[in-house]
N, C-alpha and C. Protein backbone atom coordinates (compact mmCIF):
# COMPACT_ATOMS: atom_id res chain seq x y z
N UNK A 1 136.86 83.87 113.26
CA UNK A 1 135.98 84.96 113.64
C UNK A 1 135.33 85.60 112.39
N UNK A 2 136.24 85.92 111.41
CA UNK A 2 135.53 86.59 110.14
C UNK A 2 134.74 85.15 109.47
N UNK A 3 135.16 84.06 109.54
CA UNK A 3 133.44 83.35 109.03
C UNK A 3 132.41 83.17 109.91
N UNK A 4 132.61 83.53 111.13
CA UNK A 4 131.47 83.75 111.70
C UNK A 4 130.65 84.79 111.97
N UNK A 5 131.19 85.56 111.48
CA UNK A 5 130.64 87.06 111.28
C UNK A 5 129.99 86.82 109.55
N UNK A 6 130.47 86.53 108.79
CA UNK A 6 129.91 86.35 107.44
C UNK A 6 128.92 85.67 107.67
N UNK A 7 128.70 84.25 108.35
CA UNK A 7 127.37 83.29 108.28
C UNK A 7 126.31 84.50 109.21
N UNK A 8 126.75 85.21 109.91
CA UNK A 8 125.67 86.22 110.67
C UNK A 8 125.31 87.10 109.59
N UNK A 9 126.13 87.56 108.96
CA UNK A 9 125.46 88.34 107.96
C UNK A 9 124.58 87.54 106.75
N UNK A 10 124.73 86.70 106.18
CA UNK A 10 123.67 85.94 105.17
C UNK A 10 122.65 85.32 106.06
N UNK A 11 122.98 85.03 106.92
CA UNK A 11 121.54 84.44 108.44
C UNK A 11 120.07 86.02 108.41
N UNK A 12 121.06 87.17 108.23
CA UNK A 12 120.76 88.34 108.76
C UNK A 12 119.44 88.82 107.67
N UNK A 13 120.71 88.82 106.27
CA UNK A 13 120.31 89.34 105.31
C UNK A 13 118.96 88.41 104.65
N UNK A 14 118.52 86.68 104.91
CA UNK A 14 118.00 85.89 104.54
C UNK A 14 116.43 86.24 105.44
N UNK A 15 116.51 86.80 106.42
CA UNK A 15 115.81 87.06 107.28
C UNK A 15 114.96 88.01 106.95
N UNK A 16 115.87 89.05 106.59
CA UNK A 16 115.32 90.06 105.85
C UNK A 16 114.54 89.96 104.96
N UNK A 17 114.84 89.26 103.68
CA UNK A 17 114.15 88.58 102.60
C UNK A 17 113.34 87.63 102.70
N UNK A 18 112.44 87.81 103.69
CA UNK A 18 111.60 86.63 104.12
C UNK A 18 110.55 86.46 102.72
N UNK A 19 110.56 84.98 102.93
CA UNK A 19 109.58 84.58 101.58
C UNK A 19 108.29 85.10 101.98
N UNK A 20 107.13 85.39 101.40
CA UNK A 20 105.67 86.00 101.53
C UNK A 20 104.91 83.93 101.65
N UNK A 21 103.94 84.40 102.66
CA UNK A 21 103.18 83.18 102.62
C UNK A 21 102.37 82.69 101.34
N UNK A 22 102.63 81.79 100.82
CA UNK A 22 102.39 81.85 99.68
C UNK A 22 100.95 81.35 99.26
N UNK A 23 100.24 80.82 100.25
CA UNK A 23 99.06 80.72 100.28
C UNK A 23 98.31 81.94 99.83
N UNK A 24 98.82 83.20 101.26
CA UNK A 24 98.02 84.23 100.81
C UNK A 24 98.10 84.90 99.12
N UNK A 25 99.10 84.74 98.80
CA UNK A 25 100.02 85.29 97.38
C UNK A 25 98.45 84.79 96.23
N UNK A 26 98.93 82.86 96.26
CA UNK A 26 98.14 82.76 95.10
C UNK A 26 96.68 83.07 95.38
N UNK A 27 95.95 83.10 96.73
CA UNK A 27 94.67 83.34 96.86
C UNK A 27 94.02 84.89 96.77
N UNK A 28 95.07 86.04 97.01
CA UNK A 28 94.76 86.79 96.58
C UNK A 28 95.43 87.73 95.66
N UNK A 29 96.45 87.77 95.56
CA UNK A 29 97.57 88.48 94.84
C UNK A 29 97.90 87.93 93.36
N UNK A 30 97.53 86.40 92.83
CA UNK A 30 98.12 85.37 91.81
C UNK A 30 97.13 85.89 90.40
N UNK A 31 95.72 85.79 91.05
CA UNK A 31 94.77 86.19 89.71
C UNK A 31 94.86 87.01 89.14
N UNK A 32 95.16 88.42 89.64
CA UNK A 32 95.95 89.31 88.68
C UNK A 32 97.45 89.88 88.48
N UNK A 33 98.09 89.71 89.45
CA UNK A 33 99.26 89.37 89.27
C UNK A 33 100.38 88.95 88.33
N UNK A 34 99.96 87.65 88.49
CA UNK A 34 100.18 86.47 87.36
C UNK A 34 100.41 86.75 86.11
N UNK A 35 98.90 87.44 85.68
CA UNK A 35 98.30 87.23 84.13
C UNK A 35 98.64 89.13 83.66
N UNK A 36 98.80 89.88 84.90
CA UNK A 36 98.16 91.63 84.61
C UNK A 36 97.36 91.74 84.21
N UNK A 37 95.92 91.36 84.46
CA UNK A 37 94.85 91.59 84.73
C UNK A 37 94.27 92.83 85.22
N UNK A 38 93.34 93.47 84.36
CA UNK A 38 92.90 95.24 85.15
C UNK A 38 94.76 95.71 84.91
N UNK A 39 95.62 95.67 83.80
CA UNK A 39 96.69 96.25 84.37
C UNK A 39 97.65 96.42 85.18
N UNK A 40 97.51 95.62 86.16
CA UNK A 40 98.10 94.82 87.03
C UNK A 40 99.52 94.49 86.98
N UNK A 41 100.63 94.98 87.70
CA UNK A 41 102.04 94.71 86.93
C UNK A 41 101.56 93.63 87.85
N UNK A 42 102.71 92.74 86.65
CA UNK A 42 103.16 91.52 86.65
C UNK A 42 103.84 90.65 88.08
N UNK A 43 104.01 89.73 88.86
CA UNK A 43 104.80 89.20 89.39
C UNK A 43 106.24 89.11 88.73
N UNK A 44 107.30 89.42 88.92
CA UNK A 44 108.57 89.43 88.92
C UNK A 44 108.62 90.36 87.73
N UNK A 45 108.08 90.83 86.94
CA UNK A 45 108.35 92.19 86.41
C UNK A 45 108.73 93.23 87.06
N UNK A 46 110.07 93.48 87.14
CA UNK A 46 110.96 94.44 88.09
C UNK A 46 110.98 95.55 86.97
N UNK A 47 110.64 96.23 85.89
CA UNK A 47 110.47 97.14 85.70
C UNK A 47 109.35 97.99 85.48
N UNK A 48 107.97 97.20 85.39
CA UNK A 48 106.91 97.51 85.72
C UNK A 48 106.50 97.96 87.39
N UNK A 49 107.42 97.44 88.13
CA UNK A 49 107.21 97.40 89.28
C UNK A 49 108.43 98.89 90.12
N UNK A 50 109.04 99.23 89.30
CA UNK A 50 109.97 99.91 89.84
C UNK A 50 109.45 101.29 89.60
N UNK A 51 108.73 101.71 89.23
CA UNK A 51 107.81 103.04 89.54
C UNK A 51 106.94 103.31 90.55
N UNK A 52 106.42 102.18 90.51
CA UNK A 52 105.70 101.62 92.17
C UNK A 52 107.03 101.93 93.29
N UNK A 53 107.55 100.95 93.13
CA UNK A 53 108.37 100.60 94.18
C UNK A 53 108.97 102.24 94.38
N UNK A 54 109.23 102.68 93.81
CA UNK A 54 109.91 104.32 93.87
C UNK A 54 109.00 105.10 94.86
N UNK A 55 108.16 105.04 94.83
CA UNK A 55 106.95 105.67 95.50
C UNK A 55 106.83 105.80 96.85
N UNK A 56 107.81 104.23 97.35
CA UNK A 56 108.11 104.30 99.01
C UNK A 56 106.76 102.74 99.33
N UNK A 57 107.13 102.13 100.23
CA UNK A 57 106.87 101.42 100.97
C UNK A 57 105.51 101.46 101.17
N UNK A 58 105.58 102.79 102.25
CA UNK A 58 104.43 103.32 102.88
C UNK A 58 103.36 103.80 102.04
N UNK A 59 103.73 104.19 100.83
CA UNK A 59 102.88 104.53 99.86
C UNK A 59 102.03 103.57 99.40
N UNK A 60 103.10 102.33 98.76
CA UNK A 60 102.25 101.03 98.49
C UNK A 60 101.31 100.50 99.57
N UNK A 61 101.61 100.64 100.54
CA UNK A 61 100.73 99.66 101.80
C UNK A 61 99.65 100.74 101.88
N UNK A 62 99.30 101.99 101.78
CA UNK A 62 97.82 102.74 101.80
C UNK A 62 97.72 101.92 100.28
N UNK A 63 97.72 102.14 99.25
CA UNK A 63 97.37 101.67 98.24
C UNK A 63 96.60 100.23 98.49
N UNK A 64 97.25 99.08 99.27
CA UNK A 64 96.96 98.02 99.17
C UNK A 64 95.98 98.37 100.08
N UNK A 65 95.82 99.32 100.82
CA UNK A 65 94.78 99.16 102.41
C UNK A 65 93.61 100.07 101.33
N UNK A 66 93.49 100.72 100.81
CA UNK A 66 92.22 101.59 100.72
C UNK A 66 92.04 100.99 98.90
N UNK A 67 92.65 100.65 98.00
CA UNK A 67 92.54 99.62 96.92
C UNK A 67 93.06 100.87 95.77
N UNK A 68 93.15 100.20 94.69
CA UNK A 68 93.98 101.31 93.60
C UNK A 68 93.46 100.63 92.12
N UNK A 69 93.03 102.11 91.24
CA UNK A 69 92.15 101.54 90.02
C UNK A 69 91.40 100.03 90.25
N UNK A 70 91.58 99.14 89.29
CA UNK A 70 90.94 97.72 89.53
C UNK A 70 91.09 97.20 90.80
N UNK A 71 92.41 97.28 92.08
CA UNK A 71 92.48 96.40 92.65
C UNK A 71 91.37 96.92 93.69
N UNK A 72 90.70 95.91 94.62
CA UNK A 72 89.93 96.08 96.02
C UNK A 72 90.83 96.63 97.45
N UNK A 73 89.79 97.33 97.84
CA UNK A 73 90.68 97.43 99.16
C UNK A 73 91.52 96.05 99.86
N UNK A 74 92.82 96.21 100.60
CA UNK A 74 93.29 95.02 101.03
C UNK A 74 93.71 94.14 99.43
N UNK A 75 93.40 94.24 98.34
CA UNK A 75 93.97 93.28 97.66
C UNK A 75 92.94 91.97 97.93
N UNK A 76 91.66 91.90 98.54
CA UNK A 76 91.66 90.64 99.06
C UNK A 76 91.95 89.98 99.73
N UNK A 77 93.08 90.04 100.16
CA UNK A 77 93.74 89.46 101.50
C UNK A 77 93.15 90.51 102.80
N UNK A 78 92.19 90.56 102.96
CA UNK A 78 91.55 90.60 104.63
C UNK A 78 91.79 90.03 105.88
N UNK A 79 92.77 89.26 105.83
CA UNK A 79 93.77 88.64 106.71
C UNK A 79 95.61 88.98 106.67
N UNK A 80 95.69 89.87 105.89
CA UNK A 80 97.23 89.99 105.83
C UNK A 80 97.50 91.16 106.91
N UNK A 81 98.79 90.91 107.22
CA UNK A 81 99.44 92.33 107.62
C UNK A 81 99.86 93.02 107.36
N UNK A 82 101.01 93.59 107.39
CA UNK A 82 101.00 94.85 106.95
C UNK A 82 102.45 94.16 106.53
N UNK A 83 103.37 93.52 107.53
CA UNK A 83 104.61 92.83 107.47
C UNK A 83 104.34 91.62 106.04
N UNK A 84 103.11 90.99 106.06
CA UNK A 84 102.45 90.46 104.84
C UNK A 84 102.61 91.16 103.68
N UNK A 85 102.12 92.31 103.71
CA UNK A 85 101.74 92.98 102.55
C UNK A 85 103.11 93.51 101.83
N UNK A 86 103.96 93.80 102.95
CA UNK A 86 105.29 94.30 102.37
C UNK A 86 105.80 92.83 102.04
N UNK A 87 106.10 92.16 102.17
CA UNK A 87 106.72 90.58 101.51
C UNK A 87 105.92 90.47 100.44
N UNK A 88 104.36 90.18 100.57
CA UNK A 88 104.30 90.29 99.14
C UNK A 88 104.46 90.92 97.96
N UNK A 89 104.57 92.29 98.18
CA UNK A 89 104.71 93.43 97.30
C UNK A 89 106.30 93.50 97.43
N UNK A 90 107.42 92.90 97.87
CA UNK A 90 108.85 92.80 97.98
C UNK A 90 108.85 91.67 96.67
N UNK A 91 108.07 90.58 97.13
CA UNK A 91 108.09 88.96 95.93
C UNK A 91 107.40 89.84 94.68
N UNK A 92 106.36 90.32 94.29
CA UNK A 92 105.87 90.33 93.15
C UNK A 92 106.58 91.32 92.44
N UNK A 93 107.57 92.69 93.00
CA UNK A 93 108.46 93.10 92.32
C UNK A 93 110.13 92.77 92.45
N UNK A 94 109.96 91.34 93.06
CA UNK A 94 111.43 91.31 92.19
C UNK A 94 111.50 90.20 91.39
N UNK A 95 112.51 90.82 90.37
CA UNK A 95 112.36 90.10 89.00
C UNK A 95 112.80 88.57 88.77
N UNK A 96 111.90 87.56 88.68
CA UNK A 96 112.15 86.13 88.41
C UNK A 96 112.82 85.57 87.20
């Protein structure tokens, strides 16, 4: 019973951590991202990203919806969601 309660919990927790589509990532998120471009924290720079991230969730996703210094409204991705936008902004601040 307790390993089947453990495989529910890493099933659970993996779920949670859903990977970001990565299409959308490099097509709109990669060009500055990537490089920090316009200032741009970094992909997996978790301490550039942890002042952001402090800010709350909900904070970042108006940011990504109405655009912030260099970036465009949406980021470019004009097709993401919102469940999108939080995976990607979950992947590009944690640290690789």
């Amino acid at each position: 019973m307790r390993n089947l309660l453990a495989v529910v919990l890493c099933l659970s927790a993996a779920n949670a951590m859903a990977e970001p589509n990565m299409d959308k990532y490099n097509k709109s998120c990669a060009v500055c991202h990537n490089t920090g471009a316009a200032n741009a924290p970094k992909t997996g720079d978790a301490a550039a990203w942890e002042p952001r991230m402090a800010k709350g969730m909900e904070t970042l996703l108006q940011s990504v919806h109405n655009g912030l210094n260099a970036m465009p409204p949406k980021g470019m991705c004009f097709d993401c969601t919102d469940d999108e936008y939080k995976e990607l902004i979950t992947y590009m601040a944690t640290a690789k």
